[in-house]
Protein backbone atom coordinates (compact mmCIF):
# COMPACT_ATOMS: atom_id res chain seq x y z
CA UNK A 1 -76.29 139.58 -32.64
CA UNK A 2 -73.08 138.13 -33.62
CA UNK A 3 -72.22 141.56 -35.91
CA UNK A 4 -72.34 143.43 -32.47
CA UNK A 5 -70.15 140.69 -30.78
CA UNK A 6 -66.82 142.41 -31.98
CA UNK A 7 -68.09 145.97 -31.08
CA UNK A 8 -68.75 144.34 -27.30
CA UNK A 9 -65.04 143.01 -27.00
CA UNK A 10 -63.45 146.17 -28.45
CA UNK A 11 -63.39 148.02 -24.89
CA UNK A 12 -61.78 145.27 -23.42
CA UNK A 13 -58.91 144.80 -26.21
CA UNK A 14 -58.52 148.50 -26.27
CA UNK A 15 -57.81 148.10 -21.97
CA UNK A 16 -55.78 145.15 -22.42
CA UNK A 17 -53.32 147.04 -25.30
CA UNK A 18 -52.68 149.94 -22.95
CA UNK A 19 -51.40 147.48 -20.65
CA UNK A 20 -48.75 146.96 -23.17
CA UNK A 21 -47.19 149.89 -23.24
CA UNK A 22 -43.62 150.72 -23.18
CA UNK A 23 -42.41 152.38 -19.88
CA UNK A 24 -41.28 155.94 -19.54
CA UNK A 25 -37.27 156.43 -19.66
CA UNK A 26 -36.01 156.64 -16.28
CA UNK A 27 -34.26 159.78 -15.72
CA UNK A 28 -30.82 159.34 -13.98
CA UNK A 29 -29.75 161.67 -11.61
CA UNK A 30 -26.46 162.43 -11.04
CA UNK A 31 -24.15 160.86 -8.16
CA UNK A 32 -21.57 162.95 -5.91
CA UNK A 33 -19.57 161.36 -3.28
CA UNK A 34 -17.82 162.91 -0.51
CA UNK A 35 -14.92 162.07 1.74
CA UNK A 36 -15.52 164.79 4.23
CA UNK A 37 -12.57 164.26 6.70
CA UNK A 38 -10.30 164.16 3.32
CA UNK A 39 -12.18 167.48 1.75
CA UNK A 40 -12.14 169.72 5.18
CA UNK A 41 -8.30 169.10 5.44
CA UNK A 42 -7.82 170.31 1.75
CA UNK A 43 -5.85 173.36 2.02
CA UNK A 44 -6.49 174.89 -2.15
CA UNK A 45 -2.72 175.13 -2.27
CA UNK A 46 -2.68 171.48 -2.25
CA UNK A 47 -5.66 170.51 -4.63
CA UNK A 48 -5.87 169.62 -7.72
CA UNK A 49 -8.71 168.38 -10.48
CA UNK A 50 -8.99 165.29 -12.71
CA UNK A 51 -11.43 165.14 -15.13
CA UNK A 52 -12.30 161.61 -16.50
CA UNK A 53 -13.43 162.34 -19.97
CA UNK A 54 -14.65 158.18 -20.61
CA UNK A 55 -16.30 157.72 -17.53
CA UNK A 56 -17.57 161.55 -17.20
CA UNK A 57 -16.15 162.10 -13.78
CA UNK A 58 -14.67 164.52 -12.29
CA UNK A 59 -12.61 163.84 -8.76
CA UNK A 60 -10.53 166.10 -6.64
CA UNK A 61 -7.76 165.25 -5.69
CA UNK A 62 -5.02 165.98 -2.34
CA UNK A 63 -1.41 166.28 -2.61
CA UNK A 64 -1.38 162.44 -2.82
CA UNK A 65 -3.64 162.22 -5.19
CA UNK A 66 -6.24 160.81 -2.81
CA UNK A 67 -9.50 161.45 -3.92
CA UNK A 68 -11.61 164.00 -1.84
CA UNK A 69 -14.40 164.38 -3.98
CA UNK A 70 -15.84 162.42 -6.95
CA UNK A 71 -19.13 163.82 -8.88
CA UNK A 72 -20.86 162.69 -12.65
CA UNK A 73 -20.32 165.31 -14.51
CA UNK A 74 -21.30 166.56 -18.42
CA UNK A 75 -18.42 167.11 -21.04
CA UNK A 76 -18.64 168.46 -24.72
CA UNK A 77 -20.61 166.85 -27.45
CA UNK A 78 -19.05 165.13 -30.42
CA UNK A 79 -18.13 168.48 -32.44
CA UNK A 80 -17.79 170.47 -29.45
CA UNK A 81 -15.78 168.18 -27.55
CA UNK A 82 -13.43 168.99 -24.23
CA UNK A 83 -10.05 169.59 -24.73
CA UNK A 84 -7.56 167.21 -23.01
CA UNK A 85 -4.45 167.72 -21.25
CA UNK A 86 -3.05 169.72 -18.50
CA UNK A 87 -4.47 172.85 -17.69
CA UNK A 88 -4.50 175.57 -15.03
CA UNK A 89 -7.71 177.69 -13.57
CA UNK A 90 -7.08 181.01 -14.79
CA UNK A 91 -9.75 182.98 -13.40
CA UNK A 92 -12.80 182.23 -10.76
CA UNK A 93 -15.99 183.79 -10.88
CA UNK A 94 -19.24 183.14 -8.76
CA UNK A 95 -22.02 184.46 -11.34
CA UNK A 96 -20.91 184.17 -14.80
CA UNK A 97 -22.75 184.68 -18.18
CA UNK A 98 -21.77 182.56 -21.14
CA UNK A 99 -20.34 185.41 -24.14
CA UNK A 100 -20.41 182.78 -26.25
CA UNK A 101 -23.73 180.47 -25.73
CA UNK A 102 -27.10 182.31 -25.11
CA UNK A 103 -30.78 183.49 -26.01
CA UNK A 104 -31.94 187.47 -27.62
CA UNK A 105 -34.58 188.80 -26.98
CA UNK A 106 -36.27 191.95 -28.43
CA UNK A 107 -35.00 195.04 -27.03
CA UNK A 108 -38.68 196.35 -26.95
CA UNK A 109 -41.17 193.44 -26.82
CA UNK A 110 -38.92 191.29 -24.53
CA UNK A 111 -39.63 188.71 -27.42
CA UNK A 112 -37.75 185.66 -27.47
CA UNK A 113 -35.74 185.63 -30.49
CA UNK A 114 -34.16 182.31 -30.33
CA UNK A 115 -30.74 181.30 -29.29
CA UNK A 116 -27.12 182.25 -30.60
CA UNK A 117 -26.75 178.87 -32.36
CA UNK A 118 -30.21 180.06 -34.61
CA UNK A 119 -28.33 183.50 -34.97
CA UNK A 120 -24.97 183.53 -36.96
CA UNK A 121 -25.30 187.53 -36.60
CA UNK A 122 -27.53 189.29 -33.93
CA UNK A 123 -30.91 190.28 -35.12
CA UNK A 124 -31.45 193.76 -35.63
CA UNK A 125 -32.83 195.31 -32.22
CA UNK A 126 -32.06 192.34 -29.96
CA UNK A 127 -30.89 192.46 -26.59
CA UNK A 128 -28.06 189.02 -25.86
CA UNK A 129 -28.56 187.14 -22.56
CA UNK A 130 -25.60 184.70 -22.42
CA UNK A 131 -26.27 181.11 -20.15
CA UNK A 132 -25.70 181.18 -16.63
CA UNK A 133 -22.25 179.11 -15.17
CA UNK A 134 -21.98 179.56 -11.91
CA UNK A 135 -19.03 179.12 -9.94
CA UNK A 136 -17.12 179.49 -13.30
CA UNK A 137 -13.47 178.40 -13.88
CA UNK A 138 -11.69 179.17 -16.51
CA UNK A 139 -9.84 176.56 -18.38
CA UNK A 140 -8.55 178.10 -21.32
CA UNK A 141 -8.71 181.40 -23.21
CA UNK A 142 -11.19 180.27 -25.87
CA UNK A 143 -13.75 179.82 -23.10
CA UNK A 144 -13.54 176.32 -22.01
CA UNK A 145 -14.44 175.88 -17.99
CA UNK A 146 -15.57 174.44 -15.55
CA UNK A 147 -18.97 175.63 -14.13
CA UNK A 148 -22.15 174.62 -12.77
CA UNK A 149 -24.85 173.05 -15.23
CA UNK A 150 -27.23 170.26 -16.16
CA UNK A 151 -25.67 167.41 -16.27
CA UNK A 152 -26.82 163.64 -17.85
CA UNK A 153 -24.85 160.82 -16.11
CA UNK A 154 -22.15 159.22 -18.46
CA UNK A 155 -23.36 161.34 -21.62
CA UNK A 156 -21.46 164.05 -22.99
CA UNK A 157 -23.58 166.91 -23.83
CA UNK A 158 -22.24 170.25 -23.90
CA UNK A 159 -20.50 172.63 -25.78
CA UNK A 160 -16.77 172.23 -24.75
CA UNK A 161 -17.27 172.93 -20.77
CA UNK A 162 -17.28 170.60 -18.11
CA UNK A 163 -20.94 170.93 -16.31
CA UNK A 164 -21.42 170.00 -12.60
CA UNK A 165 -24.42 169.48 -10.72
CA UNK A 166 -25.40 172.58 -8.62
CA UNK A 167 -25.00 170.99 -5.32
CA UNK A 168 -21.10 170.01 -5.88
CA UNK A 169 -19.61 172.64 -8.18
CA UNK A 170 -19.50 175.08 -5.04
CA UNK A 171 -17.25 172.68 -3.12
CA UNK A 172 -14.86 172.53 -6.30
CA UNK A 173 -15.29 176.28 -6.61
CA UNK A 174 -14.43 176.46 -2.70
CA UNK A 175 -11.33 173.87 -2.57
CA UNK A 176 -9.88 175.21 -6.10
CA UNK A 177 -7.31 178.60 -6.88
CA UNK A 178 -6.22 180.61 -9.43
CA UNK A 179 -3.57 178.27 -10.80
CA UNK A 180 -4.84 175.00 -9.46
CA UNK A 181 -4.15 172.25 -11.88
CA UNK A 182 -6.92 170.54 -13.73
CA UNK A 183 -6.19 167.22 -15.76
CA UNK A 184 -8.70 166.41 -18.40
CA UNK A 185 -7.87 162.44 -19.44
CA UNK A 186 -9.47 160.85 -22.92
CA UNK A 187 -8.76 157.53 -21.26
CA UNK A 188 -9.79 156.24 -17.90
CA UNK A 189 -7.06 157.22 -15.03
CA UNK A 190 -5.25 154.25 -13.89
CA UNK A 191 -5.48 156.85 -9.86
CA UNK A 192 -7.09 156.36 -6.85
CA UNK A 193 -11.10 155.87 -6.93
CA UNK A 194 -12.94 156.78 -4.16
CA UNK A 195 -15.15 154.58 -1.94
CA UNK A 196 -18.25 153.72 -2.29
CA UNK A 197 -19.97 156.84 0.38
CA UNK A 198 -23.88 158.16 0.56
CA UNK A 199 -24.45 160.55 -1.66
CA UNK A 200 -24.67 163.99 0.30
């Protein structure tokens, strides 16, 4: 009887050990806020961009340099990292395709091939799907932008662009120009943050 008495307690320590184990990650989400009195009287003429490279945020700014707009947003990885510096938008478009970053598939079988970064040369018969950026905004000529994407709060994870979350890269898109100036800082800016608001 006592041989068994192990087998008998086995259920139990087998409950009592999945009580024990470690949590799933939680997920962030990323955080916009809004000063919407500040943001409808932004004229695009008058608005300009600071990206936050340490703190991966991006804020717009007025002619004051009061902050309209603040959002998390996603900068390059270590090896593709953001540029810094001054910059100017030099071209907008609503539905853009990366030519640079993207997936083949085969012309025929609709086969996924893999993506460009698996591909130093396209395969023979593919057909080259570059990423989706919406509301794109060209930084620079090498194609560094700014443009809607997944974004991880505070971790910098893409491949030179700066990534905003769906819902706020439209109201960038909408308050920026052709020429609007966008300053991309290594170091925290020493400017206006903006109040703690609900997220929208």
């Amino acid at each position: 009887m006592f041989r068994r008495l192990p087998l008998l307690f086995l259920p139990v320590l087998l409950t009592q050990c999945g009580l024990f184990r470690s949590p799933a990650p939680v997920v962030r989400q990323p955080v916009f806020r809004v000063d919407q009195s500040r943001y409808d009287a932004l004229k695009p003429a008058d608005a300009r961009i600071s990206i936050d490279l340490a703190a991966q945020k991006a804020r717009l700014l007025d002619r004051r340099g009061e902050v309209a707009l603040e959002t998390d947003v996603s900068t390059g990885k270590p090896g593709h990292d953001t540029p810094t510096g001054t910059f100017r938008v030099m071209e907008k478009i609503e539905e853009k395709r990366s030519t640079l970053y993207g997936r083949y598939k085969d012309s025929k079988s609709g086969l996924d091939l893999g993506s460009s970064l698996d591909h130093p040369k396209p395969p023979k018969g593919a057909i080259y799907e570059g990423y989706s950026m919406p509301y794109w905004m060209r930084l620079t000529y090498d194609g560094v932008g700014i443009h809607t994407g997944k974004v991880l709060p505070g971790e910098a994870v893409s491949f030179g662009c700066v990534r905003v979350p769906a819902t706020v890269q439209p109201l960038l898109f909408a308050k920026a120009k052709v020429g609007t100036r966008v300053e991309i800082l290594a170091e925290p800016s020493a400017g206006p943050v903006i109040s703690p608001l609900p997220p929208r």
